[in-house]
C-alpha atoms as a PDB file:
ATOM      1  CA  UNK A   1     209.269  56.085  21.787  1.00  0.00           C
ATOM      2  CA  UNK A   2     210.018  59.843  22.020  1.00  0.00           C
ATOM      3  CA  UNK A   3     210.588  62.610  19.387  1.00  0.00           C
ATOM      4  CA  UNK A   4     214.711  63.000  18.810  1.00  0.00           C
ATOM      5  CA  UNK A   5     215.581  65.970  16.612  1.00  0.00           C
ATOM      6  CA  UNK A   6     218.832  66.606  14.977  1.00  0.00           C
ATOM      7  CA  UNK A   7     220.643  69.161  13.234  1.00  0.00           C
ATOM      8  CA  UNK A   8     223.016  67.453  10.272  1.00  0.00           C
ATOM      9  CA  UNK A   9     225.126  68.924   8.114  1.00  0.00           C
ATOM     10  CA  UNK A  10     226.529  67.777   5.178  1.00  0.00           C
ATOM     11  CA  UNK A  11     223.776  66.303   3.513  1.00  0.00           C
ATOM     12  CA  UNK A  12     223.814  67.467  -0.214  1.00  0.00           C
ATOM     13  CA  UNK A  13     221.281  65.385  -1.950  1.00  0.00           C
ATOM     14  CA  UNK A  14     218.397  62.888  -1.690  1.00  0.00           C
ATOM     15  CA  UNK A  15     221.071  60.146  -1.745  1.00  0.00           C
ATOM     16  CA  UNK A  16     222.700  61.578   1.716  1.00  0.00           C
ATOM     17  CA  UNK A  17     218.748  61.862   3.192  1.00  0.00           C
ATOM     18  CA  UNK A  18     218.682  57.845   2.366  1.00  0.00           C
ATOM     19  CA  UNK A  19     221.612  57.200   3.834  1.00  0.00           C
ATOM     20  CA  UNK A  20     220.920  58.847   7.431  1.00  0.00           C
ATOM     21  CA  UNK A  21     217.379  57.685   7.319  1.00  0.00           C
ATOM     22  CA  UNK A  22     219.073  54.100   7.087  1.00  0.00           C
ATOM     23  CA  UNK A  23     221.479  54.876   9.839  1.00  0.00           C
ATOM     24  CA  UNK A  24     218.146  56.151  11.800  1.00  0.00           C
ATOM     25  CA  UNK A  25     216.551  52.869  11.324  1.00  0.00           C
ATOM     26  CA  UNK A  26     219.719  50.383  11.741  1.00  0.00           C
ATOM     27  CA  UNK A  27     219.533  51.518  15.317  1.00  0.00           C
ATOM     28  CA  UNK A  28     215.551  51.313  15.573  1.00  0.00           C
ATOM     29  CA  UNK A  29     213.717  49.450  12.760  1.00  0.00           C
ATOM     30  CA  UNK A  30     210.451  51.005  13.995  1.00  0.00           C
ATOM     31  CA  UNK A  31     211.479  54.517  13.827  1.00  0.00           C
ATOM     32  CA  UNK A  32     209.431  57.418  11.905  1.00  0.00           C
ATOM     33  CA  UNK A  33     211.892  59.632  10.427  1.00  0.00           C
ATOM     34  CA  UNK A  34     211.420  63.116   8.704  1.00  0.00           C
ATOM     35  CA  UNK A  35     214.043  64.612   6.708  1.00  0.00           C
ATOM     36  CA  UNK A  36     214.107  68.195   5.618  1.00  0.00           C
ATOM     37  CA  UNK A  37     217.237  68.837   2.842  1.00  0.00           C
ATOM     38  CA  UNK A  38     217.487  72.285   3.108  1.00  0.00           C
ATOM     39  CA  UNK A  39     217.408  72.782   6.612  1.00  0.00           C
ATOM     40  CA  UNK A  40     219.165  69.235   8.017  1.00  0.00           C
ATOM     41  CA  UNK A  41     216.585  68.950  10.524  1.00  0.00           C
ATOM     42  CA  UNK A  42     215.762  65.555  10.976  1.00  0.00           C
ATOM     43  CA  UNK A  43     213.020  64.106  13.158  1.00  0.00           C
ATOM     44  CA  UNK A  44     212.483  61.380  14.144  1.00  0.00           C
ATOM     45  CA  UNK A  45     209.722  59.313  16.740  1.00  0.00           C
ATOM     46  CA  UNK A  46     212.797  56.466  18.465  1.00  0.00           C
ATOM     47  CA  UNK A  47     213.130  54.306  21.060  1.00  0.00           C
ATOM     48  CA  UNK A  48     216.998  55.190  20.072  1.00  0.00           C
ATOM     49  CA  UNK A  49     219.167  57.424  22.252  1.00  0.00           C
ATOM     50  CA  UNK A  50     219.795  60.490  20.999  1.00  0.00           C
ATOM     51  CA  UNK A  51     223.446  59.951  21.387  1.00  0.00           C
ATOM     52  CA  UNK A  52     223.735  56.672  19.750  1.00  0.00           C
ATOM     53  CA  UNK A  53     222.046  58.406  16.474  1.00  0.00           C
ATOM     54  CA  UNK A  54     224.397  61.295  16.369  1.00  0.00           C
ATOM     55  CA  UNK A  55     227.620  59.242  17.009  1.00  0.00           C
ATOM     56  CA  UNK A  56     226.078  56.616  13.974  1.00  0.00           C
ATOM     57  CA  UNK A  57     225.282  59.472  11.422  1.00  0.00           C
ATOM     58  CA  UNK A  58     228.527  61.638  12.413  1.00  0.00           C
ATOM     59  CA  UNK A  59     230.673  58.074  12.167  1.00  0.00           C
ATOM     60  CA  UNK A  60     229.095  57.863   8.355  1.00  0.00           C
ATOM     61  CA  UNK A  61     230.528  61.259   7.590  1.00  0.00           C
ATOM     62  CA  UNK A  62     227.947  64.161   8.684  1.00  0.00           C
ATOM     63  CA  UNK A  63     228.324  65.972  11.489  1.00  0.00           C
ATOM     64  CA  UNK A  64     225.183  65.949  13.830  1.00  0.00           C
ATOM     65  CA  UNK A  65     223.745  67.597  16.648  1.00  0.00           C
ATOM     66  CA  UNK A  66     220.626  67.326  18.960  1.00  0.00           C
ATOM     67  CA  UNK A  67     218.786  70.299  17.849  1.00  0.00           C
ATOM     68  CA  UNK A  68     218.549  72.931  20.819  1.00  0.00           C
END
């Protein structure tokens, strides 16, 4: 596993941090995922590639980035 962190936008409520914590673990059941709101940082301890997460969450309707 190693620490992926992401950037999202467009999350507006607790509903949206569901639904890309669900995208998070679609791709890796085991995942840890922490979600901040406010800031659309999202962090999370994968065995998923970085790029497979942001082309699932940005495919759902949010744009996301690997954080630099």
């Amino acid at each position: 596993m190693s620490k992926v962190v992401l950037n999202v936008t467009g999350m507006t409520c607790q509903g949206c941090v569901n639904s890309v914590e669900r995208l998070i673990k679609r791709a890796d059941p085991q995942a840890q995922v922490a979600i901040d709101l406010k800031s659309g940082r999202v962090e999370a301890n994968t065995s998923a590639a970085a790029d497979a997460l942001t082309k699932a969450i940005s495919a759902a309707g949010y744009e996301a980035k690997v954080a630099a």
